[in-house]
C-alpha atoms as a PDB file:
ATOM      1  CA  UNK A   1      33.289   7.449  10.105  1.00  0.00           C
ATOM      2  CA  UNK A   2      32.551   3.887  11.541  1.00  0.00           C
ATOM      3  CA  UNK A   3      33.247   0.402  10.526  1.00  0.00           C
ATOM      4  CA  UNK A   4      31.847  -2.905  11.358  1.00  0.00           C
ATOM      5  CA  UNK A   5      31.817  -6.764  10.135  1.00  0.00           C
ATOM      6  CA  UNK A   6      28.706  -8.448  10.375  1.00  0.00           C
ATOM      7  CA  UNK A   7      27.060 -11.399   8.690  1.00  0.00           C
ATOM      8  CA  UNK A   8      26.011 -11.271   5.160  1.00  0.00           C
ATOM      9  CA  UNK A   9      22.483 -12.776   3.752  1.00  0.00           C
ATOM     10  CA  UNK A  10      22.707 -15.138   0.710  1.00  0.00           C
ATOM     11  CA  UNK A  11      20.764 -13.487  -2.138  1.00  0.00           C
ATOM     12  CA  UNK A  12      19.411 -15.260  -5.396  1.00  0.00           C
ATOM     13  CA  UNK A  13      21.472 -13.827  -7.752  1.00  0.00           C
ATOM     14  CA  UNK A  14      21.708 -17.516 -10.474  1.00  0.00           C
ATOM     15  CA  UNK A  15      18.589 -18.682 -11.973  1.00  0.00           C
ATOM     16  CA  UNK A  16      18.389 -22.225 -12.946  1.00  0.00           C
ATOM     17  CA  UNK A  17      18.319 -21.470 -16.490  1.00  0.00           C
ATOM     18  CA  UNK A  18      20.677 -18.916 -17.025  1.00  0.00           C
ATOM     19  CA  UNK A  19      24.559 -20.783 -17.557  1.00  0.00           C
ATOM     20  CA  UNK A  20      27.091 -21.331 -14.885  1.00  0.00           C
ATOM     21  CA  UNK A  21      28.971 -18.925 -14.208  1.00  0.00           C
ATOM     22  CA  UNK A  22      26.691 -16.216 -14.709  1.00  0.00           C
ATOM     23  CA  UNK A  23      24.636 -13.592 -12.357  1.00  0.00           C
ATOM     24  CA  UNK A  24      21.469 -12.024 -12.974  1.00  0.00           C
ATOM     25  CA  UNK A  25      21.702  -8.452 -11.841  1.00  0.00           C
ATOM     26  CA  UNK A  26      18.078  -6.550 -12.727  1.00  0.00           C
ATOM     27  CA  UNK A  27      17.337  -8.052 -16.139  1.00  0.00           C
ATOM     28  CA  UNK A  28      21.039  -7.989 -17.443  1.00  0.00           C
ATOM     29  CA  UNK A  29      22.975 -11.205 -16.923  1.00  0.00           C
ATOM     30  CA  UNK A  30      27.372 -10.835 -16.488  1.00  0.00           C
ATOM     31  CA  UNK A  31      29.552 -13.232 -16.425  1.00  0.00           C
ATOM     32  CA  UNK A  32      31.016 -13.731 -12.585  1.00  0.00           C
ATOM     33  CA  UNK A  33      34.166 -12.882 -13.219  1.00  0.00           C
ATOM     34  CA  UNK A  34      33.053  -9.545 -14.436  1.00  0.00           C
ATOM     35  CA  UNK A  35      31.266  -8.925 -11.294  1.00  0.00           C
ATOM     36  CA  UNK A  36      34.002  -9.788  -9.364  1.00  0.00           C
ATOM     37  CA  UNK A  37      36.672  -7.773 -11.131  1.00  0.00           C
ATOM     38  CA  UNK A  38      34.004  -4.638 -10.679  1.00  0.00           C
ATOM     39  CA  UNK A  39      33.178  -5.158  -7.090  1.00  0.00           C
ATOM     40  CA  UNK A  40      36.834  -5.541  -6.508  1.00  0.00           C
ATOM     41  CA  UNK A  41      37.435  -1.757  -8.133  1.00  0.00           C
ATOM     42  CA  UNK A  42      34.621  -0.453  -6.377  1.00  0.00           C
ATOM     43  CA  UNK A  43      30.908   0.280  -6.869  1.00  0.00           C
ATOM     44  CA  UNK A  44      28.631   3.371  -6.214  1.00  0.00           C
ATOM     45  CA  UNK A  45      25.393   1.561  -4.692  1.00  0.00           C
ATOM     46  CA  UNK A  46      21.902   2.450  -3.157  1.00  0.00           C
ATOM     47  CA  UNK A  47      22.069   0.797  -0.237  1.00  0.00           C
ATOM     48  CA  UNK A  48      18.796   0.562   2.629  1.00  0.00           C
ATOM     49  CA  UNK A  49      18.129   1.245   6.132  1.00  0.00           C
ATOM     50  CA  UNK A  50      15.748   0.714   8.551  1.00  0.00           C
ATOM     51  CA  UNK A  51      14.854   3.817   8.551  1.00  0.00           C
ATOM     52  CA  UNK A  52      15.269   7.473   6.551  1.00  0.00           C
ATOM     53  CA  UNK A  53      15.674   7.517   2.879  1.00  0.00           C
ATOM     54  CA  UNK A  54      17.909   5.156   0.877  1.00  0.00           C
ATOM     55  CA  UNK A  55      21.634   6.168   0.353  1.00  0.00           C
ATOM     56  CA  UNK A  56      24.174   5.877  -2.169  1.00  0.00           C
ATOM     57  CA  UNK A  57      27.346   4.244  -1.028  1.00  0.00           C
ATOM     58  CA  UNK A  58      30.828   3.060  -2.017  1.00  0.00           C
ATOM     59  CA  UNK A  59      30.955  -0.871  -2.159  1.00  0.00           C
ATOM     60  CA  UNK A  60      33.707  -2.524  -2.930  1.00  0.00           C
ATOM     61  CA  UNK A  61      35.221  -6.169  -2.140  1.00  0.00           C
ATOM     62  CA  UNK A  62      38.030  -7.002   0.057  1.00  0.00           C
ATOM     63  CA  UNK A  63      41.029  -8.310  -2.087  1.00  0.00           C
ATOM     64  CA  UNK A  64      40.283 -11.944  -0.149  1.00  0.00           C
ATOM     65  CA  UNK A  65      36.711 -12.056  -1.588  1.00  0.00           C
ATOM     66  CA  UNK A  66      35.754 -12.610   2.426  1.00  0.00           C
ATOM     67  CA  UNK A  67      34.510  -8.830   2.986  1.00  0.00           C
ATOM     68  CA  UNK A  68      32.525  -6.328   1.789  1.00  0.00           C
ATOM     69  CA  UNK A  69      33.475  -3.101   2.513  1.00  0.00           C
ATOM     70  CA  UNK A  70      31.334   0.322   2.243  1.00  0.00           C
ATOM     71  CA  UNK A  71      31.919   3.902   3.836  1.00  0.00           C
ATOM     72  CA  UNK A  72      29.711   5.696   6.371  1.00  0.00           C
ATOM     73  CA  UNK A  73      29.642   8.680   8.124  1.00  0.00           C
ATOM     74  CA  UNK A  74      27.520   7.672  10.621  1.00  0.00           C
ATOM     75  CA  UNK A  75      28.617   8.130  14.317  1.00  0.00           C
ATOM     76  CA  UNK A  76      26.105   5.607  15.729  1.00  0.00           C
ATOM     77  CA  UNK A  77      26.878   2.706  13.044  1.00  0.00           C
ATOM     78  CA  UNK A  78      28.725   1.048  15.647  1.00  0.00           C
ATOM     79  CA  UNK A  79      26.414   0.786  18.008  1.00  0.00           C
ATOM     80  CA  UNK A  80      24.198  -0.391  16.069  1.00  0.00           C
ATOM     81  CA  UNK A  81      25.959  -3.542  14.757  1.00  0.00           C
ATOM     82  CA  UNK A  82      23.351  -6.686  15.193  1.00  0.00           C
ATOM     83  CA  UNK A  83      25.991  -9.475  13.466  1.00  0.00           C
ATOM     84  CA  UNK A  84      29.278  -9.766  13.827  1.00  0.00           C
ATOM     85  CA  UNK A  85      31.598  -7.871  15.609  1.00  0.00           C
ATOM     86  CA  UNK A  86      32.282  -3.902  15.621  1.00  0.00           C
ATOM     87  CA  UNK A  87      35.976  -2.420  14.486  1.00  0.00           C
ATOM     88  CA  UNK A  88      36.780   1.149  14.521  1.00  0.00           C
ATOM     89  CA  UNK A  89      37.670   2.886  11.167  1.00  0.00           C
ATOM     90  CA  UNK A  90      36.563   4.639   8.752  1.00  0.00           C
ATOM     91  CA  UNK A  91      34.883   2.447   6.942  1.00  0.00           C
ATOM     92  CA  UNK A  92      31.666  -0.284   7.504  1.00  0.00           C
ATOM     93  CA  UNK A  93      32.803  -4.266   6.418  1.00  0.00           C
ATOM     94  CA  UNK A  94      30.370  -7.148   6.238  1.00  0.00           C
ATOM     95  CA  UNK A  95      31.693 -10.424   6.040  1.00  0.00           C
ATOM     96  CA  UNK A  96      30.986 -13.655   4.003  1.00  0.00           C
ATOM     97  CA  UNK A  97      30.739 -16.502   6.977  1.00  0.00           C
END
């Protein structure tokens, strides 16, 4: 298993009309906190590559809110860091910056 940091995108989550404090995820809107308190536990999500079919990974928040952590048993994720800086471990970590 590998791990990595790299730079996370910003992504559109709050529309204009929806209230502070809230995030649209597909049509459902949560309250923040909620998300939070669920990405903190841990989260089974599809996640993308470049290349091959889509997997389904373990996300989960780093207990500073400044990381966002995922496992991957991919020998050649290290090497393949673009952002950020590569660790070793056994698990992949992108970072809020």
């Amino acid at each position: 298993m590998q791990h990595r940091v790299a730079r996370m995108l910003p992504l559109p989550l709050v529309r204009e009309s929806e209230p502070s404090g809230a995030v649209v995820i597909g049509s459902h809107v949560r309250p923040v906190e909620e998300l939070k308190t669920a990405m903190l536990r841990g989260n089974k999500l599809r996640k993308y590559g470049r290349r091959g079919k889509p997997k389904d990974h373990l996300f989960r928040l780093s207990q500073d809110l400044q990381e966002l952590q995922w496992d991957s048993s991919s020998p050649l994720a290290e090497g393949k860091a673009r952002h950020g800086r590569a660790l070793g471990g056994s698990a992949k970590r992108l970072a809020w910056r």
